[in-house]
Protein backbone atom coordinates (compact mmCIF):
# COMPACT_ATOMS: atom_id res chain seq x y z
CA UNK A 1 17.26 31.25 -40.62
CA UNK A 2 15.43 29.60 -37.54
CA UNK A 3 13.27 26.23 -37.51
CA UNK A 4 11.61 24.87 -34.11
CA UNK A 5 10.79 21.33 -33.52
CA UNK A 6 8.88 19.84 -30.36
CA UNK A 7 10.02 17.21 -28.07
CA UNK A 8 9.49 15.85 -24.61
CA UNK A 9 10.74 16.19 -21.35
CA UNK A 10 10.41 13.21 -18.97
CA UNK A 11 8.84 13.87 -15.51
CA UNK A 12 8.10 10.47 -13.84
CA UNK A 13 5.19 8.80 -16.53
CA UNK A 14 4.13 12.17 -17.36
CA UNK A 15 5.83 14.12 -20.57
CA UNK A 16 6.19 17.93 -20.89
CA UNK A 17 6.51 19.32 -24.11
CA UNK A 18 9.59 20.79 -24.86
CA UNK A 19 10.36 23.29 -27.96
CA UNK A 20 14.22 22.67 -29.90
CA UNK A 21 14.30 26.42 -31.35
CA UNK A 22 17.17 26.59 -33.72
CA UNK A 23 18.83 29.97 -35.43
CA UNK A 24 21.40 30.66 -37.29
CA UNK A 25 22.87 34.05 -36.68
CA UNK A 26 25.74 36.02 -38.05
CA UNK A 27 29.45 35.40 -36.73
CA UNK A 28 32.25 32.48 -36.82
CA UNK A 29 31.33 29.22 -36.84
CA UNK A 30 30.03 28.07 -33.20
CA UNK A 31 27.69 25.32 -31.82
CA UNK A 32 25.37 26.33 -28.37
CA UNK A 33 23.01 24.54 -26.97
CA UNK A 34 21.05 26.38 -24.22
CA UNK A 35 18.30 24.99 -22.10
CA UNK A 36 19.14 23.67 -18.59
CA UNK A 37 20.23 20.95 -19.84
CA UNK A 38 22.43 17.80 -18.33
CA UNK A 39 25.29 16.27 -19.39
CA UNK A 40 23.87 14.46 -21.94
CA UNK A 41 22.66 16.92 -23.72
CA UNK A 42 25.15 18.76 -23.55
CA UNK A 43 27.01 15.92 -25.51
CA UNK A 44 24.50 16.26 -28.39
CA UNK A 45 25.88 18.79 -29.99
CA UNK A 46 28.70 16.30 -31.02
CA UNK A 47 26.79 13.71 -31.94
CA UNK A 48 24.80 15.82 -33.95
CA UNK A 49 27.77 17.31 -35.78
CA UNK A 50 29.70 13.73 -36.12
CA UNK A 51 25.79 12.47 -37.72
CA UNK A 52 26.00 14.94 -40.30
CA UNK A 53 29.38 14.23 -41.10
CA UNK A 54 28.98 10.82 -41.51
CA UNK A 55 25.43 11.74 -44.27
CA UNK A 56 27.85 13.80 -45.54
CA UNK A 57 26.16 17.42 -44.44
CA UNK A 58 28.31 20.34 -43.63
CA UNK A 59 27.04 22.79 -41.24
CA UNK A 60 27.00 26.28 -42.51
CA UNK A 61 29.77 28.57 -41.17
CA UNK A 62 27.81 30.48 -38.92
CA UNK A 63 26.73 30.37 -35.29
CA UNK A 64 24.07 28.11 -34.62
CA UNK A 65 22.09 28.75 -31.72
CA UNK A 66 19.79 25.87 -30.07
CA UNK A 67 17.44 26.17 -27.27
CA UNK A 68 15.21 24.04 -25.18
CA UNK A 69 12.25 26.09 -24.32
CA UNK A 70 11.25 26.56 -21.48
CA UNK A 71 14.57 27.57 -20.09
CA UNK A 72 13.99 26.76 -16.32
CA UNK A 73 13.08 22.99 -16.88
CA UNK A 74 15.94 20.99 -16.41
CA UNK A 75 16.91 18.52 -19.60
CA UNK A 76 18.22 14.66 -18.75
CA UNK A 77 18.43 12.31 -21.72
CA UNK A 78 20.05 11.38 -25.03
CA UNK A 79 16.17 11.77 -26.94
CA UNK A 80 17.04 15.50 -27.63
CA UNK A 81 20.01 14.24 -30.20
CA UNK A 82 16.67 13.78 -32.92
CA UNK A 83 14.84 16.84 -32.36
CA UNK A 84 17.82 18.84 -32.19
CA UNK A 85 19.03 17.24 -35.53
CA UNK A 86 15.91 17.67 -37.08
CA UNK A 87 15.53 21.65 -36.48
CA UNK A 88 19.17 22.33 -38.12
CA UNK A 89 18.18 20.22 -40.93
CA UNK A 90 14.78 22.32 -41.21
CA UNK A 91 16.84 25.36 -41.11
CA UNK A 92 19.27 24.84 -43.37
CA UNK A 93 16.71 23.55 -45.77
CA UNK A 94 17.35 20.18 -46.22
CA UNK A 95 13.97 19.29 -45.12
CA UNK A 96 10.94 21.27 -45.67
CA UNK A 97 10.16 23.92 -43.50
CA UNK A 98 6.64 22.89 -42.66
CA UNK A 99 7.40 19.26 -42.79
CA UNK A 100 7.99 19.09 -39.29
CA UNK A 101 4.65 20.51 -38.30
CA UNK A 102 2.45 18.15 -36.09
CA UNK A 103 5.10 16.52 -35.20
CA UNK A 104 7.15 15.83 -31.80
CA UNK A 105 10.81 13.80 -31.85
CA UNK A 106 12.75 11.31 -29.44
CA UNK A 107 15.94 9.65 -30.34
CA UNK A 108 19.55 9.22 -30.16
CA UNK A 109 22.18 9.82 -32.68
CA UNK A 110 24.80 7.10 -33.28
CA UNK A 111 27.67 8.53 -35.21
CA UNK A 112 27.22 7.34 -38.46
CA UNK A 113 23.23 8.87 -39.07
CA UNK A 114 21.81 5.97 -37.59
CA UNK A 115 18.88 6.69 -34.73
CA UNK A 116 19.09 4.31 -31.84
CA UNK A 117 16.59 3.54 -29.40
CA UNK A 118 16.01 5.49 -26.00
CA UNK A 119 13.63 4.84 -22.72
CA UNK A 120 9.82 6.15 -22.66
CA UNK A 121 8.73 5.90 -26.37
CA UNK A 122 5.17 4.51 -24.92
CA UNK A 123 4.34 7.79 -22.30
CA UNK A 124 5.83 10.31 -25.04
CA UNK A 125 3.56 8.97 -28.11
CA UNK A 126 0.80 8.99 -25.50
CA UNK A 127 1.47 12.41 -24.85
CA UNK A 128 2.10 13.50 -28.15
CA UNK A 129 -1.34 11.91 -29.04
CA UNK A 130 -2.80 13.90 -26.05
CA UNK A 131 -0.80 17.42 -27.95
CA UNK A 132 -2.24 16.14 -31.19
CA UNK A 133 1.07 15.79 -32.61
CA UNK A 134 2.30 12.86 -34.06
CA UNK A 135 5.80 10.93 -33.24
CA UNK A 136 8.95 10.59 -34.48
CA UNK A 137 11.34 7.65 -33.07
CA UNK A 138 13.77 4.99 -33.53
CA UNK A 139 12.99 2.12 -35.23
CA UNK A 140 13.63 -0.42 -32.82
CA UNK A 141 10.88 2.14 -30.48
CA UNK A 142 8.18 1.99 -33.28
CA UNK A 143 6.21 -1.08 -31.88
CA UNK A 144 6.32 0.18 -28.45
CA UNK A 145 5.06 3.46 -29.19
CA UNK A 146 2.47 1.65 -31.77
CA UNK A 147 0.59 0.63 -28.48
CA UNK A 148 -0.32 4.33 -27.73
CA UNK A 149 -3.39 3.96 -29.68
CA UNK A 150 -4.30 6.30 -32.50
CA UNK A 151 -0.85 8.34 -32.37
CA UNK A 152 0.45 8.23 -35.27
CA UNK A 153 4.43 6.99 -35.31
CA UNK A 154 6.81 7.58 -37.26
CA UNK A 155 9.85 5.10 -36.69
CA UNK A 156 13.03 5.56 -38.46
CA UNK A 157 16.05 3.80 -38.41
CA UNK A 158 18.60 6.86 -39.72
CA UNK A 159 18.46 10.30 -40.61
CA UNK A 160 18.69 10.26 -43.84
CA UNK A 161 15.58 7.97 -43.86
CA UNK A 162 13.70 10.58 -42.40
CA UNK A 163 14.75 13.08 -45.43
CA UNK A 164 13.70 10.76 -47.73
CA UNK A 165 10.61 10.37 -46.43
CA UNK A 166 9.58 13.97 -45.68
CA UNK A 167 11.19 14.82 -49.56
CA UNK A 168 8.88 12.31 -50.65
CA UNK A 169 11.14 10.05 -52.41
CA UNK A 170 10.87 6.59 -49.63
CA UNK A 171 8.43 6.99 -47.74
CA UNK A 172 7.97 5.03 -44.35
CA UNK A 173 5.16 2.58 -43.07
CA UNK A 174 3.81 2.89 -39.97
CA UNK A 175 4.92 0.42 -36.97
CA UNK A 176 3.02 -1.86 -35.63
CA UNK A 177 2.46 -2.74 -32.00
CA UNK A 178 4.47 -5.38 -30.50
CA UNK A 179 3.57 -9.08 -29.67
CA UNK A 180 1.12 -9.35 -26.85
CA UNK A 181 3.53 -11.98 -24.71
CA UNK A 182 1.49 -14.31 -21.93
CA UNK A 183 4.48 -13.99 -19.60
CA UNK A 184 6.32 -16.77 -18.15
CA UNK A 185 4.75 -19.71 -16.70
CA UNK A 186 4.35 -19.59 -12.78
CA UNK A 187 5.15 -22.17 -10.78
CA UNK A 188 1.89 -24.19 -9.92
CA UNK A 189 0.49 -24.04 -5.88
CA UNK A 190 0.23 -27.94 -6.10
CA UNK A 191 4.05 -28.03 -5.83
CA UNK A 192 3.82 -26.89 -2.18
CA UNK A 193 2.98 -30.10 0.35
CA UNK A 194 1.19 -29.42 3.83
CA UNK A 195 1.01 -25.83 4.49
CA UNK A 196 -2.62 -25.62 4.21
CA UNK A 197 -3.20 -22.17 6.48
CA UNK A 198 -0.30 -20.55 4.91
CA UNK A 199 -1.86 -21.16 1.34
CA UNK A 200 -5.66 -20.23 2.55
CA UNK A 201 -3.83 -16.95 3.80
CA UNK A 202 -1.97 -16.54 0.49
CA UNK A 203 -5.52 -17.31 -1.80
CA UNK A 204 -6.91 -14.64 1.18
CA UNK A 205 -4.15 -12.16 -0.14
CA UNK A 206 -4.74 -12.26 -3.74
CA UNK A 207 -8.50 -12.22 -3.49
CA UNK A 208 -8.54 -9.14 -1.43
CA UNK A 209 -4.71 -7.61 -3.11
CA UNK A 210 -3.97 -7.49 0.94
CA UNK A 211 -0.25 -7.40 1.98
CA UNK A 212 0.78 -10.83 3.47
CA UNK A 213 4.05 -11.94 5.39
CA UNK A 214 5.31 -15.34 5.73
CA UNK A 215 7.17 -16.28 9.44
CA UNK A 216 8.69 -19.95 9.57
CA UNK A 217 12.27 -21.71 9.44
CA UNK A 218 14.45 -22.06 6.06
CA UNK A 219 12.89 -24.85 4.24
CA UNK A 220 9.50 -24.24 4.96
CA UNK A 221 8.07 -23.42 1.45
CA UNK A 222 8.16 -19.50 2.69
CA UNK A 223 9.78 -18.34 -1.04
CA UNK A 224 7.74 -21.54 -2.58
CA UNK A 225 4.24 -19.71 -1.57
CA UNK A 226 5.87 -15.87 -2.55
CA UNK A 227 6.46 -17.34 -6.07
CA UNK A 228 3.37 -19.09 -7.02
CA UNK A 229 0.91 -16.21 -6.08
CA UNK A 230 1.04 -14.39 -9.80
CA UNK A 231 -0.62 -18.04 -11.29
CA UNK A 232 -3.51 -16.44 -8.63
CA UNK A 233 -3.94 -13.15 -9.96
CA UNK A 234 -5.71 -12.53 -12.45
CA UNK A 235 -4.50 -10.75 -15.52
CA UNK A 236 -3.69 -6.93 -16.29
CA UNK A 237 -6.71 -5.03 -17.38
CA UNK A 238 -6.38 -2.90 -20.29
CA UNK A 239 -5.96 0.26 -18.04
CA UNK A 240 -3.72 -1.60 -15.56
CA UNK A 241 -1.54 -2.77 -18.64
CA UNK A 242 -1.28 0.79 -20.08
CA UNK A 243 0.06 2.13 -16.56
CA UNK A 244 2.22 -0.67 -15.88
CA UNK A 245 3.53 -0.27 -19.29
CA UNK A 246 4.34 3.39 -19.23
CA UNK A 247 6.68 3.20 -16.16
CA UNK A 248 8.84 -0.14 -17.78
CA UNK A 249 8.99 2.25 -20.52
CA UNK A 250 10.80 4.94 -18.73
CA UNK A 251 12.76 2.21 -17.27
CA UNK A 252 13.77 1.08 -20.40
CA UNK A 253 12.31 -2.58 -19.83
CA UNK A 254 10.37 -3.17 -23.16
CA UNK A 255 11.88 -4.51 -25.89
CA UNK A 256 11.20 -4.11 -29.32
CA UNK A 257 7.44 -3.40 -28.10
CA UNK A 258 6.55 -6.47 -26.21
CA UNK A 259 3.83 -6.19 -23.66
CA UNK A 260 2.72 -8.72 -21.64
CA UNK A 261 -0.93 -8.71 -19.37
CA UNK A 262 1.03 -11.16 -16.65
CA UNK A 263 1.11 -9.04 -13.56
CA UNK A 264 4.64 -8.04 -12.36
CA UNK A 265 6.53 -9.96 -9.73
CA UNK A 266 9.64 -8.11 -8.63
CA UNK A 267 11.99 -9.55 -5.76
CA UNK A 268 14.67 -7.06 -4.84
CA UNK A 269 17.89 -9.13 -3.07
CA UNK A 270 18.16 -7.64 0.96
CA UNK A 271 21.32 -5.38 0.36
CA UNK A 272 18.75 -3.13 -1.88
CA UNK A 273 19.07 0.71 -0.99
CA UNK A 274 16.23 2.99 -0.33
CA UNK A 275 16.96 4.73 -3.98
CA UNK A 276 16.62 0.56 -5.85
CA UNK A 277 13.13 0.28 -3.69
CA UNK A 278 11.53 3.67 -3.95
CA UNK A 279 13.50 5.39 -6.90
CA UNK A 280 16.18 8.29 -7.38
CA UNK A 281 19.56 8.00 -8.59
CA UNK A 282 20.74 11.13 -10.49
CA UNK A 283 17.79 10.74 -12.80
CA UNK A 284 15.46 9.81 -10.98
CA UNK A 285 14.48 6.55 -11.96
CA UNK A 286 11.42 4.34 -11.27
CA UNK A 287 12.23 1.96 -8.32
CA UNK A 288 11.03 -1.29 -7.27
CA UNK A 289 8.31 -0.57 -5.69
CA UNK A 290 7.04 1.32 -9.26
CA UNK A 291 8.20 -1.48 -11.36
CA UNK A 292 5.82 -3.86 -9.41
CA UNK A 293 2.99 -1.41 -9.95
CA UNK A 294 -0.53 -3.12 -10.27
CA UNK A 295 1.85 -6.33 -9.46
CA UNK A 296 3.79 -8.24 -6.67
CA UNK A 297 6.64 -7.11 -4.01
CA UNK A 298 8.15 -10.39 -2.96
CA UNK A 299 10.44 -9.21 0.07
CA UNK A 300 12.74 -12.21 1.15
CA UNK A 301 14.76 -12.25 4.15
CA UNK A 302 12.37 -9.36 5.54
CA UNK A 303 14.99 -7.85 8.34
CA UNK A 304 17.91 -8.42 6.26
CA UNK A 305 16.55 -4.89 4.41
CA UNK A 306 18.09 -1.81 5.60
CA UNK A 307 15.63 0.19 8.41
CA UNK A 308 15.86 3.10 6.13
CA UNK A 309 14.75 1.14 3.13
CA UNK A 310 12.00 -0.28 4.75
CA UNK A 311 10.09 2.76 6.44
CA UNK A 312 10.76 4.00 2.78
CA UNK A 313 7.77 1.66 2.07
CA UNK A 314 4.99 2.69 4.58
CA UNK A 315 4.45 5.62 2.19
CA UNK A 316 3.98 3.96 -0.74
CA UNK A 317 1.95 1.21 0.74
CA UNK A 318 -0.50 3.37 2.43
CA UNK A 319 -1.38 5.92 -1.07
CA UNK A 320 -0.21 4.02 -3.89
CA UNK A 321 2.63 6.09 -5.54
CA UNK A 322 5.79 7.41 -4.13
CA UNK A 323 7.31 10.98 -4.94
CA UNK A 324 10.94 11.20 -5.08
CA UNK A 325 12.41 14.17 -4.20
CA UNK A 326 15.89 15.80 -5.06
CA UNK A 327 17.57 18.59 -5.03
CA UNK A 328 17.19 19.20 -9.01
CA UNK A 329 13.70 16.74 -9.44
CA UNK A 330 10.27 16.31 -7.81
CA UNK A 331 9.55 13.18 -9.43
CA UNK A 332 6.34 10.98 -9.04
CA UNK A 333 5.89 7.74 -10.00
CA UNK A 334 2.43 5.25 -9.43
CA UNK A 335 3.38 1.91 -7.07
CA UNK A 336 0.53 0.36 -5.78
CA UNK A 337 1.84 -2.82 -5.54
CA UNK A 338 1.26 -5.82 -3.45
CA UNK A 339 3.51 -6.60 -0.54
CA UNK A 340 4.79 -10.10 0.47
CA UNK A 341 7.24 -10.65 3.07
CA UNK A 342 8.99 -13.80 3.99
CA UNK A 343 11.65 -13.70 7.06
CA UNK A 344 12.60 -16.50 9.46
CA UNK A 345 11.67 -16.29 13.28
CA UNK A 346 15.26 -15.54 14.63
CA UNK A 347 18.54 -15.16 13.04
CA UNK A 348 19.50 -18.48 13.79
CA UNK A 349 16.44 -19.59 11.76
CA UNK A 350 14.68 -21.87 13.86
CA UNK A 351 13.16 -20.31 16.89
CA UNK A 352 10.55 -21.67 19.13
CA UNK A 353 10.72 -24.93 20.14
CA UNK A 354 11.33 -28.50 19.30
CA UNK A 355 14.65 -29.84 17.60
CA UNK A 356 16.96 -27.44 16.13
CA UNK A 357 15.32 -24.61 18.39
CA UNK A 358 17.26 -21.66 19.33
CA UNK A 359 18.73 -21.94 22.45
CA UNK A 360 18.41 -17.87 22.94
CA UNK A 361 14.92 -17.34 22.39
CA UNK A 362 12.65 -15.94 22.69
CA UNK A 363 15.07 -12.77 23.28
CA UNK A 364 16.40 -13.70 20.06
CA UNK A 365 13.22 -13.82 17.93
CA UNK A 366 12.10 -10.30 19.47
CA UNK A 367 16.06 -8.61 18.40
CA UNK A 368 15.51 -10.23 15.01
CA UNK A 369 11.66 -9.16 14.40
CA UNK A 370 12.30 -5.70 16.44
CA UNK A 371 14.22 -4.74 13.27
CA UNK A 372 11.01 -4.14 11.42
CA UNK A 373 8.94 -0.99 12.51
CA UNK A 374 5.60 -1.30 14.10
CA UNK A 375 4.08 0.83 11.95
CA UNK A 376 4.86 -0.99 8.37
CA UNK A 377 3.61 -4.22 10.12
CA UNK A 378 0.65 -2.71 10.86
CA UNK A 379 0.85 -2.26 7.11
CA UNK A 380 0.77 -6.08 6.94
CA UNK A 381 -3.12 -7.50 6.29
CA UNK A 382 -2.06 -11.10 7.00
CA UNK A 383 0.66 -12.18 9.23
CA UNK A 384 0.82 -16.13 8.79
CA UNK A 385 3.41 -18.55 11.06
CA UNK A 386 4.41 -21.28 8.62
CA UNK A 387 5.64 -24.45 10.54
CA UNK A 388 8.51 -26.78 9.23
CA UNK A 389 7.37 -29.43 6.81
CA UNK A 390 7.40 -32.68 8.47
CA UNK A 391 8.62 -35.52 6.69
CA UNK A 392 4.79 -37.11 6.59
CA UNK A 393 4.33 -33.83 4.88
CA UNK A 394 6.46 -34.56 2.51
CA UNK A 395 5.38 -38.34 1.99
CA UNK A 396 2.08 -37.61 1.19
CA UNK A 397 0.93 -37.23 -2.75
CA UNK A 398 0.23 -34.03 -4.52
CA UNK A 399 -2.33 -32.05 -2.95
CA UNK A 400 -5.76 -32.54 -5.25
CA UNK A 401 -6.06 -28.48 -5.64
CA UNK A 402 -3.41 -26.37 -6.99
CA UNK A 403 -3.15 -23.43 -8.71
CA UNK A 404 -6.14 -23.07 -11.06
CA UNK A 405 -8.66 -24.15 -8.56
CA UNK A 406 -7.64 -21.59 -6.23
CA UNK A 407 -7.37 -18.96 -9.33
CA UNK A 408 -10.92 -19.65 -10.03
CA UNK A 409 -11.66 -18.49 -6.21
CA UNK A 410 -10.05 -15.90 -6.56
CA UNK A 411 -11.39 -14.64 -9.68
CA UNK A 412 -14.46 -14.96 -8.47
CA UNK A 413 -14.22 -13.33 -5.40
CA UNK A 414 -12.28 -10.24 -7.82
CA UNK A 415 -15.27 -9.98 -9.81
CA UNK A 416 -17.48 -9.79 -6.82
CA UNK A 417 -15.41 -6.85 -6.02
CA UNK A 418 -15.41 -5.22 -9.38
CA UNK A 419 -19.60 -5.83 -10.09
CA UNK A 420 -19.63 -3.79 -5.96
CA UNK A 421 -17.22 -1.08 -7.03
CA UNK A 422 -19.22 -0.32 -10.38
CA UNK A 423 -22.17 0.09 -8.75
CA UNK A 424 -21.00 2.18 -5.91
CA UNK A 425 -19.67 5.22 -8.55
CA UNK A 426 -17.23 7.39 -7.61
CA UNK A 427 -14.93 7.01 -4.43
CA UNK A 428 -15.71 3.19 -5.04
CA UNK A 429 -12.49 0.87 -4.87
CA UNK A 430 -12.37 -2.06 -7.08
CA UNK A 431 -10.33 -4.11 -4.69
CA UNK A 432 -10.93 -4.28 -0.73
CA UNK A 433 -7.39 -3.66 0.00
CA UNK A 434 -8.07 -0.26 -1.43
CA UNK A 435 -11.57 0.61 0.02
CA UNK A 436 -11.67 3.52 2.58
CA UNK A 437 -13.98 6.37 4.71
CA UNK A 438 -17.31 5.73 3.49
CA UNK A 439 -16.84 2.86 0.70
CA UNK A 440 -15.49 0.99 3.11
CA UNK A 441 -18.37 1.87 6.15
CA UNK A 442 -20.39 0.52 3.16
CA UNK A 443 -19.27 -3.13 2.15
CA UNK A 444 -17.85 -4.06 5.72
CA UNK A 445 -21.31 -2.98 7.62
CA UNK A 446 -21.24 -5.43 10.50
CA UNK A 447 -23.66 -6.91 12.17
CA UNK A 448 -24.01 -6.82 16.21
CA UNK A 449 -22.04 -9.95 17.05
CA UNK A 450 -19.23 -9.27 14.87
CA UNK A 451 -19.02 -5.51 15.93
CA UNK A 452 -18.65 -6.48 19.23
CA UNK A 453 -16.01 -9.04 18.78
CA UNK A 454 -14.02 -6.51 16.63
CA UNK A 455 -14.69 -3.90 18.93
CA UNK A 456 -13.25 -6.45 22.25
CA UNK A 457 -10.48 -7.59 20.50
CA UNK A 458 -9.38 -4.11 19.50
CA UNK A 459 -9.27 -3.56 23.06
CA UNK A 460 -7.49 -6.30 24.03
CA UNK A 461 -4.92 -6.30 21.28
CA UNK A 462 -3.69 -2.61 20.79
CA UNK A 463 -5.54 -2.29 17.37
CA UNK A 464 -4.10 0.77 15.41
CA UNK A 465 -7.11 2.74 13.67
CA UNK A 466 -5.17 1.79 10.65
CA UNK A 467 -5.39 -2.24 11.67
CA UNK A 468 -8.88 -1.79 12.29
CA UNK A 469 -9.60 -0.29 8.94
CA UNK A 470 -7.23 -3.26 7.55
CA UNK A 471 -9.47 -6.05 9.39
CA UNK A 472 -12.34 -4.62 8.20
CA UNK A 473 -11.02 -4.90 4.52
CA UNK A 474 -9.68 -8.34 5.72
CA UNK A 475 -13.15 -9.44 6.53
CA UNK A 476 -14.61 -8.04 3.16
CA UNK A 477 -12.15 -10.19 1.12
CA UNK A 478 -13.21 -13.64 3.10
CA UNK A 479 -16.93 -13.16 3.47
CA UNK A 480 -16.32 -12.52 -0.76
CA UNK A 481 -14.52 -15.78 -1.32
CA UNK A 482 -17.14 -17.76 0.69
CA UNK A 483 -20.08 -15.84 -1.11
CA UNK A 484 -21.35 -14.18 1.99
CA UNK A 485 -23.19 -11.11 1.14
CA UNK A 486 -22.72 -9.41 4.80
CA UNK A 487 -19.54 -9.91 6.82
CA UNK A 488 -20.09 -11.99 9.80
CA UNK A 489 -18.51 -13.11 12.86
CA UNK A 490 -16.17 -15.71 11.72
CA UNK A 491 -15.25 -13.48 9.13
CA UNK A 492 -13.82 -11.32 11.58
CA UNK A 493 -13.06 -13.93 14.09
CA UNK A 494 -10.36 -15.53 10.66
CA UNK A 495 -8.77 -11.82 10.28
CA UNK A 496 -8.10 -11.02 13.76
CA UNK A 497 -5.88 -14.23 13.80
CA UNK A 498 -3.78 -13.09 10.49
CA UNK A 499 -3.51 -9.73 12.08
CA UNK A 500 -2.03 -11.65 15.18
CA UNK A 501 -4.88 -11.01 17.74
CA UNK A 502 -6.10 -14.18 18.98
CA UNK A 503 -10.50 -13.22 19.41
CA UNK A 504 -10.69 -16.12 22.44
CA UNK A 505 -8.15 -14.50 24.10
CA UNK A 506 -9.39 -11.48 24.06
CA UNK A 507 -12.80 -12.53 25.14
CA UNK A 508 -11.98 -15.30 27.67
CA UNK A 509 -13.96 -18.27 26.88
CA UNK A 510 -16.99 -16.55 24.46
CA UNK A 511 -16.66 -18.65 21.36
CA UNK A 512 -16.17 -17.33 17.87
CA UNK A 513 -18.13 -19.23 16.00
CA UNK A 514 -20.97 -17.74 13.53
């Protein structure tokens, strides 16, 4: 007798379908699985066989023959314990033959019968939905994979509630989608005192999605500013949430089916490897860099990261997903995230002068910052200095604008961006960090004045190709949050300085006013 039942194969967000072909075939009693597949698989076979012990089930005393099809795919993953379960029930007739048709299955086998849950039940009910199959998974999966839309899920919590249901004697409701959550509250903007350029850079940043890095002494509100920009950023569209969704899923970091529209904010300690921030591992797992996907990168203690680990980034920053590449995968995974740095001027911490100053700069401060490549700082949009806070900082009240005001800004400035990009059609970015070629020729068309000054400072300062593409998208994003239609000269004039070109410098005494 032989039975097949589909399943899914994990390959970054994306599922491949995957046949469990079971036969029984004459000779002593034997259990093979075939298929390419790891060691967890491998394991099934006694989970299986302790599952049906425990319902009670005895194999038939033959040799039972399972294969993943196709062959040459490799396997990873506990999920095939269901689908594997499922075709030797079909074929020895405990469940219906046909029952099974329209159906794919995910799930591990405890033991005793019972199915527990298992990473990615969101991206395979999407994909199942896309076979036009339905799902079978774990109970405790059933409101995750209820957010796939019109899929239709099965979610049981044992095996033998799955027999009952497809015998027709208890038959199973559908899930139901998780709780939507709001996320956690953010720390509010009007927390910080003084500081003003660094937070006009930092409502800059999350207007435009630009990369931003912080440079000042410990204690100067560097981490403070990091943390607060998700209360700026406005929440995950529907798309956005479905993609950001789909890689905590294969992460494993939903539970019980709660999603949550608050962008993500991920802040990796310094002794991260290049694996943790771009992904790998022996299973080649999301890293940070995809777990902040439509989010945040908060980077403290910038040089503290390995070299390796952070060139690992200019990929990823510059196209928006990272590929990670082994020797058994070729795995890719979306990550167009937001980077923000934070790092102190020297390894002392002070730098520069006044009291406390380091007594070996500036040889110091160019060792210290030297350990960060040229070319992912030219990755950097803004690069702000952020002074100590003086104690008449400190004594003053609140500041009268916090965090909502400057979310309104922002918002505003977003939808400006979003109303641009719908009317441009295709090739049209919705945020300026992401225009490029002609788009961007298009928004950022300059006027005489400020072409010239962009052009003369380029000269002056070494500007990469890349850093003017990146000023140009700077510009965008502050002419937008002023309500400028065209992007004038102190637009550019205000992005040359956060890309660390000083305009009057570079023009001796011509002024840079509008």
């Amino acid at each position: 007798m032989a039975a097949r039942v589909v399943t899914l194969a994990f390959s970054g967000v994306e599922a491949v379908r995957v046949d469990v072909q079971v036969q029984f075939t004459q000779g002593t009693f034997a259990f093979i699985l075939v298929g390419l597949g790891d060691k967890a698989v491998a394991e099934s076979r006694e989970r299986v066989m302790a599952a049906f012990t425990g319902l009670g089930l005895a194999l038939p005393g033959r040799r039972i023959v399972a294969n993943l099809a196709p062959a040459d795919l490799p396997k990873m993953g506990s999920h095939y314990d269901l689908p594997i379960a499922l075709a030797v029930m079909a074929a020895m007739g405990v469940i219906p033959p046909d029952a099974l048709e329209g159906w794919a299955a995910v799930g591990e086998l405890a033991l005793d019968g019972r199915i527990t849950p298992v990473a990615g039940a969101l991206p395979a009910a999407v994909a199942a939905g896309a076979m036009g199959l339905g799902l079978i998974c774990p109970e405790a999966c059933g409101p995750e994979a209820a957010w796939a839309g019109e899929t239709q899920v099965l979610a049981a919590p044992s095996l033998i509630a799955l027999v009952n249901h497809f015998r027709g004697t208890q038959m199973l409701s559908p899930p139901r989608p998780g709780p939507m959550l709001d996320g956690e509250r953010v720390p509010d903007l009007r927390d910080v005192k003084g500081q003003e350029n660094a937070k006009r850079a930092l409502e800059i940043a999350a207007a435009g999605g630009h990369n931003l890095a912080f440079i000042g002494p410990p204690g100067s509100g560097k981490s403070m500013m990091a943390q607060r920009l998700p209360g700026l950023l406005p929440p995950l569209t529907p798309e956005e949430l479905l993609e950001t969704s789909m890689v905590h899923s294969i992460a494993g970091l939903i539970a019980r089916g709660r999603l949550t529209r608050a962008r993500p904010f991920r802040s990796p300690h310094h002794s991260a490897s290049m694996a943790a921030l771009t992904g790998g591992g022996l299973k080649a797992k999301p890293g940070e860099v995809s777990l902040a996907h439509n989010g945040v990168l908060f980077l403290d203690e910038l040089p503290e990261f390995s070299g390796q680990a952070l060139d690992s980034l200019r990929q990823p920053l510059e196209t928006g997903e990272v590929v990670v590449a082994r020797a058994n995968a070729h795995v890719r995974y979306p990550a167009r995230f937001q980077l923000v740095a934070a790092m102190n001027p020297c390894r002392c911490g002070h730098g520069g002068p006044g009291r406390g100053a380091c007594g070996r700069a500036p040889r110091c401060q160019t060792d210290y910052q030297g350990r960060i490549s040229g070319p992912l700082m030219d990755r950097i949009d803004l690069t702000v200095e952020v002074p100590p806070v003086t104690a008449a900082d400190l004594a003053l009240p609140p500041p009268a604008e916090g965090t909502a005001e400057a979310a309104a800004r922002v918002a505003g400035a977003r939808a400006v961006q979003a109303e641009r990009a719908a009317e441009g059609g295709p090739g049209a970015a919705p945020l300026n960090a992401q225009a490029e070629g002609d788009w961007l020729e298009t928004i950022c068309a300059l006027d005489e004045p400020a072409r010239a000054l962009l052009s003369r400072a380029a000269e002056a300062g070494g500007l990469s190709a890349r850093g003017w593409a990146r000023t140009l998208r700077l510009a965008r994003t502050i002419a937008d949050l002023e309500g400028a239609d065209a992007v004038r000269r102190i637009h550019v004039a205000e992005a040359l300085v956060y890309r660390r070109i000083a305009p009057n410098a570079a023009l001796g005494s011509s002024s840079v006013s509008a």
